[in-house]
N, C-alpha and C. Protein backbone atom coordinates (compact mmCIF):
# COMPACT_ATOMS: atom_id res chain seq x y z
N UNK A 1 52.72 -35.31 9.59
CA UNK A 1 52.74 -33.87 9.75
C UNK A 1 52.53 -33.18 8.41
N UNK A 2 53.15 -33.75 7.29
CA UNK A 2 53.15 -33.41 5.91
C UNK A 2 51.42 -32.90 5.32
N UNK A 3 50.89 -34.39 5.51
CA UNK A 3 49.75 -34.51 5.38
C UNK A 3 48.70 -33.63 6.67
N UNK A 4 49.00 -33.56 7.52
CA UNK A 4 47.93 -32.29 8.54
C UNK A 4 48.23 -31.17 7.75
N UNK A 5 49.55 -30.44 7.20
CA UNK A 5 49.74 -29.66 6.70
C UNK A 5 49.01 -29.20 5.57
N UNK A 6 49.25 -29.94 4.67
CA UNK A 6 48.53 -29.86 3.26
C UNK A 6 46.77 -29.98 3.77
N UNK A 7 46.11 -30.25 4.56
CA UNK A 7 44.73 -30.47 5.00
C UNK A 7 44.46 -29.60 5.17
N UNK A 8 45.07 -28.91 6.08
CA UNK A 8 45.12 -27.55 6.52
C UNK A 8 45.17 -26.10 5.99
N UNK A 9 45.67 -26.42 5.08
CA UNK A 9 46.06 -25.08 3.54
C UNK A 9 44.54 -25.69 2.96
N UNK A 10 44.31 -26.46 2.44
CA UNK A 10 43.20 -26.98 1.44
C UNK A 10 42.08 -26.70 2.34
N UNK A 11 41.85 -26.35 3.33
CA UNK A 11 40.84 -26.44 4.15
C UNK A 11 41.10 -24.73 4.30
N UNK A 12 41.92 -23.94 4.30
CA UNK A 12 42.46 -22.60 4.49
C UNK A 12 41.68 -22.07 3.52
N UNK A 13 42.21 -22.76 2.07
CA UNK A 13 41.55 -21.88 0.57
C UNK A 13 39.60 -22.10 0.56
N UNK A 14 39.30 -22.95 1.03
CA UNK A 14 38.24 -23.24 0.98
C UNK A 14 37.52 -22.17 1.50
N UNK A 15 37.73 -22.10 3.25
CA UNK A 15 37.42 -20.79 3.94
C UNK A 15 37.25 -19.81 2.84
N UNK A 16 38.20 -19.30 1.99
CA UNK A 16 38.55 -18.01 1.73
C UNK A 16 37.18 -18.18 0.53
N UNK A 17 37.18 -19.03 -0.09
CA UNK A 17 36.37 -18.96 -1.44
C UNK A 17 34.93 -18.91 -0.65
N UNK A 18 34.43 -19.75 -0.07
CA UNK A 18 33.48 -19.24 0.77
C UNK A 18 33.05 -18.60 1.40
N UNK A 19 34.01 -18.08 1.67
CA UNK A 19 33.95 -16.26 2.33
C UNK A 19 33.74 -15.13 1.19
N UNK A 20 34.50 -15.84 0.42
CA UNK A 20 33.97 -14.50 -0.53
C UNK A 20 33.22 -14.33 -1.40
N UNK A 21 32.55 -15.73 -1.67
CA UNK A 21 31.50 -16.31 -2.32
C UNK A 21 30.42 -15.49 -2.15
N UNK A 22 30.27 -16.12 -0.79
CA UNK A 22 29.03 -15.42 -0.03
C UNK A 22 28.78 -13.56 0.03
N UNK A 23 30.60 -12.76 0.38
CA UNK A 23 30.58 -11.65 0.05
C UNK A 23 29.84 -10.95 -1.36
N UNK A 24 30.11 -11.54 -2.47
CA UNK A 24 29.41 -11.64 -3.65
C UNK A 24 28.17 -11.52 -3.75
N UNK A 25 27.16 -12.36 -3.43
CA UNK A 25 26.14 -12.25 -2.75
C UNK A 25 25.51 -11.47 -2.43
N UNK A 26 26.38 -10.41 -2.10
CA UNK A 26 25.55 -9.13 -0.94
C UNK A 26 24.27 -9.66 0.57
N UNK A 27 24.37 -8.58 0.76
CA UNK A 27 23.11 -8.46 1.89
C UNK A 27 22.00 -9.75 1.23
N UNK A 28 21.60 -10.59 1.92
CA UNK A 28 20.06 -11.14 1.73
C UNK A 28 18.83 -9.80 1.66
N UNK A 29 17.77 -10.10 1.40
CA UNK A 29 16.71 -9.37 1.12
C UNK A 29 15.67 -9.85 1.94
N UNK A 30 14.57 -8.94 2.41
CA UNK A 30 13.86 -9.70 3.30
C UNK A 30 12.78 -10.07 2.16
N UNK A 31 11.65 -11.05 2.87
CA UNK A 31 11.19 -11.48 1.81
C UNK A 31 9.54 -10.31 1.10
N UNK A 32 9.41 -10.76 0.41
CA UNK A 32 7.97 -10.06 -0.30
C UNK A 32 6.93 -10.41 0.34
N UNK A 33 6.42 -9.23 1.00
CA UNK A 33 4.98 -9.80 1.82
C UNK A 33 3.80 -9.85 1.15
N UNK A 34 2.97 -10.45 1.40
CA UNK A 34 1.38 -10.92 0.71
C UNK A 34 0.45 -10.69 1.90
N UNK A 35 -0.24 -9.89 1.86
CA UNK A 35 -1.51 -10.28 2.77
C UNK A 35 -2.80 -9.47 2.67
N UNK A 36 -3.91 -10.15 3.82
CA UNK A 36 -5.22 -9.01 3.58
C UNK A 36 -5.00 -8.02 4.83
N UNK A 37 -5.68 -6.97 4.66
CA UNK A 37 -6.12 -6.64 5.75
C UNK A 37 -7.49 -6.19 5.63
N UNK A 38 -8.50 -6.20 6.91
CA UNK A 38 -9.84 -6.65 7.11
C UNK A 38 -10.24 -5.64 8.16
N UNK A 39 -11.13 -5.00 7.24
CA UNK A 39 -11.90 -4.05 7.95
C UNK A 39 -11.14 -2.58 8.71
N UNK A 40 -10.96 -2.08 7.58
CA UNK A 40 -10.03 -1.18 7.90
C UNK A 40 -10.97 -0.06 8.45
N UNK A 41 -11.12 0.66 9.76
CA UNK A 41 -12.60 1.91 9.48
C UNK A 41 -11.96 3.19 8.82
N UNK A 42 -13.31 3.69 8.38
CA UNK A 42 -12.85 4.92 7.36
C UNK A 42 -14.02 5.67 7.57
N UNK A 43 -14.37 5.73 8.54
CA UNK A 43 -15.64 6.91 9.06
C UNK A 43 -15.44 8.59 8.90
N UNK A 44 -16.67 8.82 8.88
CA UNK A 44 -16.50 10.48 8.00
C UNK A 44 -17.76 11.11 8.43
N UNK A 45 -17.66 12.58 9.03
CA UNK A 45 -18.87 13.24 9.33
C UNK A 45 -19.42 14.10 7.94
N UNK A 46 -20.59 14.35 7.82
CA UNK A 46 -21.15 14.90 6.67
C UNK A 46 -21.49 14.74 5.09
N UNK A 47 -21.82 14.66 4.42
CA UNK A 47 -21.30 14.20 2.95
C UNK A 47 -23.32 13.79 2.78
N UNK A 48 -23.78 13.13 1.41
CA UNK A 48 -24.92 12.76 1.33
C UNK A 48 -26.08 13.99 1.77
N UNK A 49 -25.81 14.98 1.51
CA UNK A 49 -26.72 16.00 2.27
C UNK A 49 -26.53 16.42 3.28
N UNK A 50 -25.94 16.04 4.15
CA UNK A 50 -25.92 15.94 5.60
C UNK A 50 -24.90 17.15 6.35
N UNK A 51 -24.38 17.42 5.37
CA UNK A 51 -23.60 18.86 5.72
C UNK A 51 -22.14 19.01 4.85
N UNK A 52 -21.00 19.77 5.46
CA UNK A 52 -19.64 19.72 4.73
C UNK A 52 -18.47 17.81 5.09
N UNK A 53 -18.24 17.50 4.36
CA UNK A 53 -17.62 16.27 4.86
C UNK A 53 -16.31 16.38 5.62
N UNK A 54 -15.96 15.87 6.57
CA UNK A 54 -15.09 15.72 8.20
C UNK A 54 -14.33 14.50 8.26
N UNK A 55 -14.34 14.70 9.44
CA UNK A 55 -13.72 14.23 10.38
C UNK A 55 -12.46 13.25 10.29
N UNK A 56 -11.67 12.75 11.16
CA UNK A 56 -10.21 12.49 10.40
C UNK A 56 -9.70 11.15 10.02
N UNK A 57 -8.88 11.01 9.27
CA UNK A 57 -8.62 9.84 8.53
C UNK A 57 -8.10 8.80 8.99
N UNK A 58 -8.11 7.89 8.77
CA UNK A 58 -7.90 6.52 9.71
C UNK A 58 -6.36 5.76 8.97
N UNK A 59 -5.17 5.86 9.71
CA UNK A 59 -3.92 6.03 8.55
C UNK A 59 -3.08 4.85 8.89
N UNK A 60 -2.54 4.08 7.48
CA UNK A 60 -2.41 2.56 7.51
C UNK A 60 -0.75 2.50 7.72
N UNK A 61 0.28 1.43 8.10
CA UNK A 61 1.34 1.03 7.16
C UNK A 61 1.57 -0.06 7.13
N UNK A 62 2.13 -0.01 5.65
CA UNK A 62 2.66 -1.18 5.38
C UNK A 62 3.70 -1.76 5.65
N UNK A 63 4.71 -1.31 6.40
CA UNK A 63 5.69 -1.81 7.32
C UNK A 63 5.12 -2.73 8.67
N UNK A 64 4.25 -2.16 9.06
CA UNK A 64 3.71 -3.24 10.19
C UNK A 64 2.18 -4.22 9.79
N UNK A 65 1.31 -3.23 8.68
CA UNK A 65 0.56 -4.25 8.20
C UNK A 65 -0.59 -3.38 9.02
N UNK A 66 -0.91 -2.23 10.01
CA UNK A 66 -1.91 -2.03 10.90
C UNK A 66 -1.88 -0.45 10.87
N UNK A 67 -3.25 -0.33 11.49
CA UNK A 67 -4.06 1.15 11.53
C UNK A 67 -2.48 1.93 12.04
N UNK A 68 -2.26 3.17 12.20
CA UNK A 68 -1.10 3.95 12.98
C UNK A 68 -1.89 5.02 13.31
N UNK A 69 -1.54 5.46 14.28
CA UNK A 69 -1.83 7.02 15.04
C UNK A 69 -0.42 8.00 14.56
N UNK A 70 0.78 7.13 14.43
CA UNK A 70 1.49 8.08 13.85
C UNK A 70 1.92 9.32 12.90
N UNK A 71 1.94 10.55 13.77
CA UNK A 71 2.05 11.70 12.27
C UNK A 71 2.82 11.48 11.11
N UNK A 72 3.66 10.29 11.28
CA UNK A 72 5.01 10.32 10.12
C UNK A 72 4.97 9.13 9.97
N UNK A 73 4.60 7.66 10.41
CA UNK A 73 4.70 6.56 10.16
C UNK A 73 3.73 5.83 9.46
N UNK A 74 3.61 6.61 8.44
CA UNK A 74 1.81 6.35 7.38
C UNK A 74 2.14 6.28 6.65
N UNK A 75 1.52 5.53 5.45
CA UNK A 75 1.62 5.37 4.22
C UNK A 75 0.16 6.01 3.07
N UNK A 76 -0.61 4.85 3.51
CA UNK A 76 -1.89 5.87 3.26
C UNK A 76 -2.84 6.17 4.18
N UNK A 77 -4.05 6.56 4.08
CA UNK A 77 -5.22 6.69 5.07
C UNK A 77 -6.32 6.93 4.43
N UNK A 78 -7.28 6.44 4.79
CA UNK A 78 -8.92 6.38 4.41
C UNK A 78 -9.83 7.57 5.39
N UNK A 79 -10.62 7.73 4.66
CA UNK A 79 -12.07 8.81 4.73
C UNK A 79 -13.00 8.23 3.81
N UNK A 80 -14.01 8.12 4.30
CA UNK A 80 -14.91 7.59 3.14
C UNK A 80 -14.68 6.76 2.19
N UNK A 81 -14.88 7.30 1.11
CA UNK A 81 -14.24 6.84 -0.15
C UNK A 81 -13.18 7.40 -0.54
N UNK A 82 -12.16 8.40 0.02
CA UNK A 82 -11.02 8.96 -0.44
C UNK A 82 -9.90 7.98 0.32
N UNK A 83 -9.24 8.14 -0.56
CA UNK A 83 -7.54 7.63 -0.11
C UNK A 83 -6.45 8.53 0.00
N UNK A 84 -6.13 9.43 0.89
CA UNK A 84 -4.57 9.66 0.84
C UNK A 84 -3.55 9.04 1.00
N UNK A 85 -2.59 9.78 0.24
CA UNK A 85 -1.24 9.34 0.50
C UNK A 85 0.04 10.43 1.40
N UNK A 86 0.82 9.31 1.77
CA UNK A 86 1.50 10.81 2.80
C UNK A 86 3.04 11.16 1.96
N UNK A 87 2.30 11.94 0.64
CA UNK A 87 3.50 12.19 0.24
C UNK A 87 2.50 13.91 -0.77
N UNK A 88 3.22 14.79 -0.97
CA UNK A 88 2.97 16.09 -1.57
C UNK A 88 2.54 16.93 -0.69
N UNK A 89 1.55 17.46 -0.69
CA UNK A 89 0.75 18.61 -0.24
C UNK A 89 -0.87 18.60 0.75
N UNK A 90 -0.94 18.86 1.59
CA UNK A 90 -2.80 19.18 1.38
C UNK A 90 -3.17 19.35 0.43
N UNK A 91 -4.68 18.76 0.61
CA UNK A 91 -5.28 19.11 -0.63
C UNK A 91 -6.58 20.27 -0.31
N UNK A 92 -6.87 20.29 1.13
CA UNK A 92 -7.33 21.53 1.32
C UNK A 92 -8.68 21.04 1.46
N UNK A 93 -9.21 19.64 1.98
CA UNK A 93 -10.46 19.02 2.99
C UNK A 93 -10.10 19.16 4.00
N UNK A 94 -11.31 19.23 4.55
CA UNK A 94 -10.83 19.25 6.39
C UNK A 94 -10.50 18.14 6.98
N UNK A 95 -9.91 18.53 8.16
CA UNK A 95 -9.31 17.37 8.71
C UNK A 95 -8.18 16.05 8.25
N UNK A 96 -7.24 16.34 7.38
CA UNK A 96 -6.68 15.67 6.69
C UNK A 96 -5.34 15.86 7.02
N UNK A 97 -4.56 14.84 7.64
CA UNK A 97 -3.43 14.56 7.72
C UNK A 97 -2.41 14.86 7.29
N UNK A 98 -1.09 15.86 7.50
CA UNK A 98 -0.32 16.60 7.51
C UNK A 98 0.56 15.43 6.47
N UNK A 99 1.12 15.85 5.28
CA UNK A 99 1.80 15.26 4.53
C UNK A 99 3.33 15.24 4.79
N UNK A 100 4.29 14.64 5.60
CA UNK A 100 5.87 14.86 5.47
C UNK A 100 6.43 13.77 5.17
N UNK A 101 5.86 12.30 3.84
CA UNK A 101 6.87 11.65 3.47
C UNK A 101 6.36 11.77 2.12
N UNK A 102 7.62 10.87 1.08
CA UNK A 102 7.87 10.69 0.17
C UNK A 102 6.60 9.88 -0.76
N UNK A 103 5.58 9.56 -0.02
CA UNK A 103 4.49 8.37 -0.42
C UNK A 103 3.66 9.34 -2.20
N UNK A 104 3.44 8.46 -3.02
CA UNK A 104 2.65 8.39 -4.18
C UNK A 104 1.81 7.34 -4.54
N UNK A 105 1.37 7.41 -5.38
CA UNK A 105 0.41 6.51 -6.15
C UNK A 105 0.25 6.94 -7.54
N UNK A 106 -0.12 5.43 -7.72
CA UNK A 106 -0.77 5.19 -9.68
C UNK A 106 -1.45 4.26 -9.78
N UNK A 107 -2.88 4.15 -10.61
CA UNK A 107 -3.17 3.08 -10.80
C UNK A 107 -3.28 2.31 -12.07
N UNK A 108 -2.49 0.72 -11.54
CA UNK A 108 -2.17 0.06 -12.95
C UNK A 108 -3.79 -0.12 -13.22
N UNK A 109 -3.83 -0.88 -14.49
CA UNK A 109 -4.73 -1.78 -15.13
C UNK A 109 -4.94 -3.42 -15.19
N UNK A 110 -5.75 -4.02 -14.94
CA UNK A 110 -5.11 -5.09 -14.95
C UNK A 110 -5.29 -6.39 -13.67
N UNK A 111 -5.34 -7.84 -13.86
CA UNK A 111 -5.49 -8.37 -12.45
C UNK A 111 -4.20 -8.11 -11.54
N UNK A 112 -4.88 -8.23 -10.25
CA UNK A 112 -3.67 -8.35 -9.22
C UNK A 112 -2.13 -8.49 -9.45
N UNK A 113 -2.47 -10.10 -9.59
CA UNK A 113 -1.41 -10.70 -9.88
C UNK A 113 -0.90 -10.69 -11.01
N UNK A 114 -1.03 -9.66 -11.98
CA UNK A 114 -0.36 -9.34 -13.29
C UNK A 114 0.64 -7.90 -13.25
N UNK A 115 -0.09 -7.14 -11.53
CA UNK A 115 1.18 -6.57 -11.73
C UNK A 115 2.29 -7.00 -10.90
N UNK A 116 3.36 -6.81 -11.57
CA UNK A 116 4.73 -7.89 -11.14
C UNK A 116 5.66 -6.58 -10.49
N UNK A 117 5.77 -5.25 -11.00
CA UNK A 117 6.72 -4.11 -10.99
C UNK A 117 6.40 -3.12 -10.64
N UNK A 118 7.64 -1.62 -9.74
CA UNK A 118 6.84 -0.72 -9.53
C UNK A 118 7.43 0.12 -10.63
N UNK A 119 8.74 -0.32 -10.83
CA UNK A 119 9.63 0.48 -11.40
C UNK A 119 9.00 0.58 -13.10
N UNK A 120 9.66 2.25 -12.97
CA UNK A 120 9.04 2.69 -14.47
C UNK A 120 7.56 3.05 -14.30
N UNK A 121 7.09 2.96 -12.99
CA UNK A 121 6.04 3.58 -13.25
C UNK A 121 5.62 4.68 -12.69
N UNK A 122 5.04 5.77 -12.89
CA UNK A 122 4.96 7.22 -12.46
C UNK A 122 4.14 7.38 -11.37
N UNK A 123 4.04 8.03 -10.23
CA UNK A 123 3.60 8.50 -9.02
C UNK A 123 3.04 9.64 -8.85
N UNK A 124 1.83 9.83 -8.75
CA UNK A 124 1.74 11.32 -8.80
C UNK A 124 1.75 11.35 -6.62
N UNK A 125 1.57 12.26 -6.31
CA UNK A 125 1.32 12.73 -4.75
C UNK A 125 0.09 13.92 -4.72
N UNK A 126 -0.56 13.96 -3.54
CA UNK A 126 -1.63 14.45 -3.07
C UNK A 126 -1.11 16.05 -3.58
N UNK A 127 -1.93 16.56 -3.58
CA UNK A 127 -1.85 18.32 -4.41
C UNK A 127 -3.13 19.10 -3.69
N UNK A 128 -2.44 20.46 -3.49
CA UNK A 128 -3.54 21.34 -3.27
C UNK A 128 -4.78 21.35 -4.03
N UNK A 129 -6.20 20.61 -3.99
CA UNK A 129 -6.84 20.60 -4.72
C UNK A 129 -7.05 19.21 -5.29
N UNK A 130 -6.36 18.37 -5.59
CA UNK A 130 -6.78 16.60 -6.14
C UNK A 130 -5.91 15.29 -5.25
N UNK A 131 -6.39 14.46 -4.64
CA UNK A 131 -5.50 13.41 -4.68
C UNK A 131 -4.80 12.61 -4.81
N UNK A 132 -3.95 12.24 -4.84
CA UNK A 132 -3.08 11.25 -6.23
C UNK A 132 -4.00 9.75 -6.28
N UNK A 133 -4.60 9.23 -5.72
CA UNK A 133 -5.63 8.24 -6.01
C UNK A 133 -7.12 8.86 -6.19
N UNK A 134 -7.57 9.73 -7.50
CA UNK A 134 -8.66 10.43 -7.95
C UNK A 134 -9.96 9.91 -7.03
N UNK A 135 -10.58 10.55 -6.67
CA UNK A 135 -12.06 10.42 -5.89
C UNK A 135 -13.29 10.59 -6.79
N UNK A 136 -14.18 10.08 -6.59
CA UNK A 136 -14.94 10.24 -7.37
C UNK A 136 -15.23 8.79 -7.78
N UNK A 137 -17.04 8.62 -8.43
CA UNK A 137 -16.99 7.40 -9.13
C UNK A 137 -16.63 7.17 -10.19
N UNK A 138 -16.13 5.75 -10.77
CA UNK A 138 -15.57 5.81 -11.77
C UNK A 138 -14.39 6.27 -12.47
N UNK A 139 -13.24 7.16 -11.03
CA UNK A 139 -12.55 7.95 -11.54
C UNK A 139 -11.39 7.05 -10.95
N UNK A 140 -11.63 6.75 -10.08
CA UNK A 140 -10.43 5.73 -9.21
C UNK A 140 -10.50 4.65 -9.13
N UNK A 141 -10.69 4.12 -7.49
CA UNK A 141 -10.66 2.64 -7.42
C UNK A 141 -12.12 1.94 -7.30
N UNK A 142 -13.41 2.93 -7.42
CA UNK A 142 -14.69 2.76 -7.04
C UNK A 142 -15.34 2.99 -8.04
N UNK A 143 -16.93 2.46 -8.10
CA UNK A 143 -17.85 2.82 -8.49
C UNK A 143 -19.08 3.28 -8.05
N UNK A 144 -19.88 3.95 -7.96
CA UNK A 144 -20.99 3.71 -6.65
C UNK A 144 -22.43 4.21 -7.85
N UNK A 145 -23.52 2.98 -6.93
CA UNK A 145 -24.69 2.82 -8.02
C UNK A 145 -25.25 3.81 -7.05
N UNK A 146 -25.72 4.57 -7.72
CA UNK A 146 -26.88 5.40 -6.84
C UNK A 146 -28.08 4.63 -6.15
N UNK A 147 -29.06 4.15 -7.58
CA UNK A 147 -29.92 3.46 -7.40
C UNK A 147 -29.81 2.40 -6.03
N UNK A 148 -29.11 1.83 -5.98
CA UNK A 148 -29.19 0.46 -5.00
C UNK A 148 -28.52 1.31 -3.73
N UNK A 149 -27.31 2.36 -3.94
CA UNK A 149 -26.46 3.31 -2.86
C UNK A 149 -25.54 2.30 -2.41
N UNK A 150 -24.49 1.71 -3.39
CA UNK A 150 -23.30 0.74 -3.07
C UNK A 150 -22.78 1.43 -4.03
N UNK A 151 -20.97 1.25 -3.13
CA UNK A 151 -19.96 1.23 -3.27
C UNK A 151 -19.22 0.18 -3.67
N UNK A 152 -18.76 -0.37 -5.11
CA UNK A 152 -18.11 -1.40 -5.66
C UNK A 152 -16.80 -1.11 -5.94
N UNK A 153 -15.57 -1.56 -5.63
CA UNK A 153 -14.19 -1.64 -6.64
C UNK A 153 -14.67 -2.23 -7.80
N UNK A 154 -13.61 -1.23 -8.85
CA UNK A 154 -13.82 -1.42 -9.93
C UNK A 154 -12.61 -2.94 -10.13
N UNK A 155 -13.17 -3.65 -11.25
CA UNK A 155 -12.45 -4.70 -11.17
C UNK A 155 -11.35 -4.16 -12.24
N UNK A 156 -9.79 -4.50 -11.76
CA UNK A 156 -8.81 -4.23 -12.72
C UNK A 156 -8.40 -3.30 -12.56
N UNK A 157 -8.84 -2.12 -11.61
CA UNK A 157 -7.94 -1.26 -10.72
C UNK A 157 -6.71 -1.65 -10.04
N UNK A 158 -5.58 -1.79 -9.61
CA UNK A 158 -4.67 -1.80 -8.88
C UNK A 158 -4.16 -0.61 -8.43
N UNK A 159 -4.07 -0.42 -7.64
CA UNK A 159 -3.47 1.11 -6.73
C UNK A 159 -1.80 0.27 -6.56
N UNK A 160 -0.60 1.19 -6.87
CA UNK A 160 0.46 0.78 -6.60
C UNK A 160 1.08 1.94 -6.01
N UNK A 161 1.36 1.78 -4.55
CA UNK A 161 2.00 2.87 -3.86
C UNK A 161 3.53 3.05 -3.46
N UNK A 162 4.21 3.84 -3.53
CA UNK A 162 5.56 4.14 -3.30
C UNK A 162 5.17 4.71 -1.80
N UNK A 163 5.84 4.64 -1.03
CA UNK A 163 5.18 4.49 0.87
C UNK A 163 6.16 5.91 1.14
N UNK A 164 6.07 6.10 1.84
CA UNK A 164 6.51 7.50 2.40
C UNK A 164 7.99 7.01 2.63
N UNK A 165 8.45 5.97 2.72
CA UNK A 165 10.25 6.13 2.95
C UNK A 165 10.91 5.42 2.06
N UNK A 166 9.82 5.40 0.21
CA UNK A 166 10.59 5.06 -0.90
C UNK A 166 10.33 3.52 -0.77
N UNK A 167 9.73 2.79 0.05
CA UNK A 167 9.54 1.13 -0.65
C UNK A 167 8.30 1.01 -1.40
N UNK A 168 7.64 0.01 -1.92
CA UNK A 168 6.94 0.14 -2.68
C UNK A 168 5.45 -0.93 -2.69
N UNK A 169 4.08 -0.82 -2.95
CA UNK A 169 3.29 -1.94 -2.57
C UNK A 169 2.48 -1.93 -3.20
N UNK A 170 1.53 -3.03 -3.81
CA UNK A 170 0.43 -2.69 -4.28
C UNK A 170 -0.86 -3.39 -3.87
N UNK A 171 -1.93 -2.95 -3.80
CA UNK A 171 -3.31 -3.44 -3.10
C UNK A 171 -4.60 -3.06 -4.28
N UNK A 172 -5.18 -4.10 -3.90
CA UNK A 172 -6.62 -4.26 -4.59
C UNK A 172 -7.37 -4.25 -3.69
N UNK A 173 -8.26 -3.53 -3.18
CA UNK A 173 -9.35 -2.96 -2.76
C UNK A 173 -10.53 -4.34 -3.31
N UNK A 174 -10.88 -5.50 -2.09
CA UNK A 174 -11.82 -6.22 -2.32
C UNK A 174 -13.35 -5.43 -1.57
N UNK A 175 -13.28 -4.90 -0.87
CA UNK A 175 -14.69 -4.42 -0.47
C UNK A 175 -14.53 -2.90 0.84
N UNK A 176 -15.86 -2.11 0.68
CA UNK A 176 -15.63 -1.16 1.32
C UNK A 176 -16.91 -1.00 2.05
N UNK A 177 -17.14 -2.89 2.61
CA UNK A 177 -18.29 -3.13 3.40
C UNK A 177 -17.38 -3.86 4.77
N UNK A 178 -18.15 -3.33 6.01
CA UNK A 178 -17.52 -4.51 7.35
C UNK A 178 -17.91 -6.05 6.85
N UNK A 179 -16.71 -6.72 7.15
CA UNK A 179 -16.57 -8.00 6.97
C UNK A 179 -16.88 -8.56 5.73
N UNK A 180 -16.82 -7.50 4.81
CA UNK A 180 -16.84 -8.09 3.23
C UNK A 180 -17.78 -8.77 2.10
N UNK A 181 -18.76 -8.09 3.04
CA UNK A 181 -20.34 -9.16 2.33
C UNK A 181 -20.10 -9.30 0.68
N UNK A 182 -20.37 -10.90 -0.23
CA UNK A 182 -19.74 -11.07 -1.11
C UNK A 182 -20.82 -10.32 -2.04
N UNK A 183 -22.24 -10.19 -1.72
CA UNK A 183 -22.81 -8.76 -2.24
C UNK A 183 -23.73 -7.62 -0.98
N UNK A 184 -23.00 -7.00 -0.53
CA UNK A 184 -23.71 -6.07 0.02
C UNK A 184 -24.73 -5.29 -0.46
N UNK A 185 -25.55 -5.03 0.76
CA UNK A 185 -27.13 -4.35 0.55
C UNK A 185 -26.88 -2.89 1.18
N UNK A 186 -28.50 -2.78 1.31
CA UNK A 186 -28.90 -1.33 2.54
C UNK A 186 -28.16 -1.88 3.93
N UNK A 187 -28.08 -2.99 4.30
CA UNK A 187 -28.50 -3.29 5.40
C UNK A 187 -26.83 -3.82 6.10
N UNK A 188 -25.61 -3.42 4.85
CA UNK A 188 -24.70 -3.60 5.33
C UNK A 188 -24.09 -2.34 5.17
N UNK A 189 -22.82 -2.66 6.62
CA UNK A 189 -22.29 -1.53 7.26
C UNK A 189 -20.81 -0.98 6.42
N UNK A 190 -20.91 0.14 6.30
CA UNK A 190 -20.18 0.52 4.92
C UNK A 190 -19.06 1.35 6.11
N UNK A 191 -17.81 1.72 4.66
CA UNK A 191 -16.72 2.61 5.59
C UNK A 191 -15.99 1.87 6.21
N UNK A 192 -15.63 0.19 5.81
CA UNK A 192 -14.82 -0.21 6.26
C UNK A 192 -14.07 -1.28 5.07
N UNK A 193 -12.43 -0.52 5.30
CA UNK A 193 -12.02 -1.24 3.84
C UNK A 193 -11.28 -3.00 4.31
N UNK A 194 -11.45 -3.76 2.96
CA UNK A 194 -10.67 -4.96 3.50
C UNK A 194 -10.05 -4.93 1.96
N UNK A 195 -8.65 -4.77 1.90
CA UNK A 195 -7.59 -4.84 1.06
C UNK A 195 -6.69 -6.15 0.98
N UNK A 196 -6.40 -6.44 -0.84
CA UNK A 196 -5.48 -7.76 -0.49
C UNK A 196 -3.94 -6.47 -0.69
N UNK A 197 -2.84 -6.83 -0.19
CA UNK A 197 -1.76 -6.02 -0.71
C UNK A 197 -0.46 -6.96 -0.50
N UNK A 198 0.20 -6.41 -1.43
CA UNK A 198 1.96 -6.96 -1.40
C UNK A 198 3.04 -5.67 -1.37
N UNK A 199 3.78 -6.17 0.07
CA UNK A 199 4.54 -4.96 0.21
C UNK A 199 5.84 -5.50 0.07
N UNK A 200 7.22 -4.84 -0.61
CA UNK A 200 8.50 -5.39 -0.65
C UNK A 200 9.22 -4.25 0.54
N UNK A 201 9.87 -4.82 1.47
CA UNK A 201 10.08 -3.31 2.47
C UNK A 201 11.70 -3.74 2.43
N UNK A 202 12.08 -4.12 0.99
CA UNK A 202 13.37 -4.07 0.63
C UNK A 202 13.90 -2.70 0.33
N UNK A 203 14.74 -1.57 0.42
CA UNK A 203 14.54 -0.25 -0.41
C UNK A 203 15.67 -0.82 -1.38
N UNK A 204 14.72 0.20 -2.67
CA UNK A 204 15.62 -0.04 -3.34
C UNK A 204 14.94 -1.01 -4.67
N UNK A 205 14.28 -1.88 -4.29
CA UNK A 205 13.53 -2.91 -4.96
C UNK A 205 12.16 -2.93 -5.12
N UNK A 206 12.17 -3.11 -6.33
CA UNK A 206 10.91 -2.55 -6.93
C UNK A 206 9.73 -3.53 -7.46
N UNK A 207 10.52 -4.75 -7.64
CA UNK A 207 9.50 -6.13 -6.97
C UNK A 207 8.27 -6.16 -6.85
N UNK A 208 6.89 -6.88 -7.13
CA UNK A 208 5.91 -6.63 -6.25
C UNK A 208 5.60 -7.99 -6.44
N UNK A 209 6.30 -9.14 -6.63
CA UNK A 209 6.15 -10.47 -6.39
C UNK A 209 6.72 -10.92 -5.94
């Protein structure tokens, strides 16, 4: 009986240290996601001569990884070659998606996988008048040759976005041709993005590895 006793206490304290071990610990974290996504459409009426540029934006998240129809469950969204984010203001194009979260952008320098962090780094948000991911060639994440009429990512761009409910992700823009031709022509179909990105949908954590 002596001995069940004493087993029993020693087996008691154990519980407790392991219990609180683990309390220590805190919450687990979910893990850091990695992935592509492929062929995102980003169709647009007008632009090239053809009149005032339209029609509405095709809007992503990174919580589920897929296109959304949602007014509030967006992070960014494509038009053409523009990128919004759903965080600031209109910027006062047509047809452009009503801004009510927290979402920004910045873009690092640098390969992919060199940026490691979001934290410490500054966000601007969409503004009456400019986007927080600049449009234009050469000004953002693109280049576009006249001559040949392609659209290239610039290499060493990284777009790093703070998402509309404060988590954080970053994506490199591999092509803004359907199905990614490894050099697109005339003869390939443009307005569709395929992005590599890493999202942490930890809040709080600023991670991007």
């Amino acid at each position: 009986m002596k001995m069940t006793s004493k087993f029993l206490t020693v087996c008691a304290f154990a519980f407790l240290f392991v219990s609180c071990s683990n309390d220590d610990n805190g919450p687990s974290l979910a893990p850091v996601e990695s992935k592509t996504a492929s062929n995102i459409p980003a169709p647009q009426t007008g632009g090239f001569g053809q009149g005032e540029i339209g029609g509405p934006f095709t809007k992503f998240s990174f919580a589920t990884g897929e296109v959304t129809t949602s007014d509030t469950e967006w992070d960014i969204a494509f038009r053409g070659t523009t990128i919004a984010v759903n965080g600031g203001a209109v910027t006062g194009t047509n047809d452009e998606p009503t801004r009510n979260g927290g979402a920004g952008a910045t873009i690092a320098s640098g390969a992919f996988e060199s940026v490691l962090e979001a934290g410490g780094l500054t966000f601007a948000k969409d503004s009456d008048g400019a986007f927080a991911i600049p449009t234009g060639s050469d000004n953002g994440w693109y280049n576009y040759n006249p001559q040949v009429n392609i659209v290239s990512p610039i290499p060493g761009k990284v777009l790093v976005i703070k998402t509309h409910d404060g988590k954080y992700a970053k994506v490199e823009v591999l092509s803004y041709y359907k199905d990614a031709p490894s050099q697109p022509d005339n003869t390939s179909e443009s307005r569709y993005y395929t992005f590599n990105y890493v999202y942490n949908p930890n809040e709080g954590e600023t991670s991007l590895e």
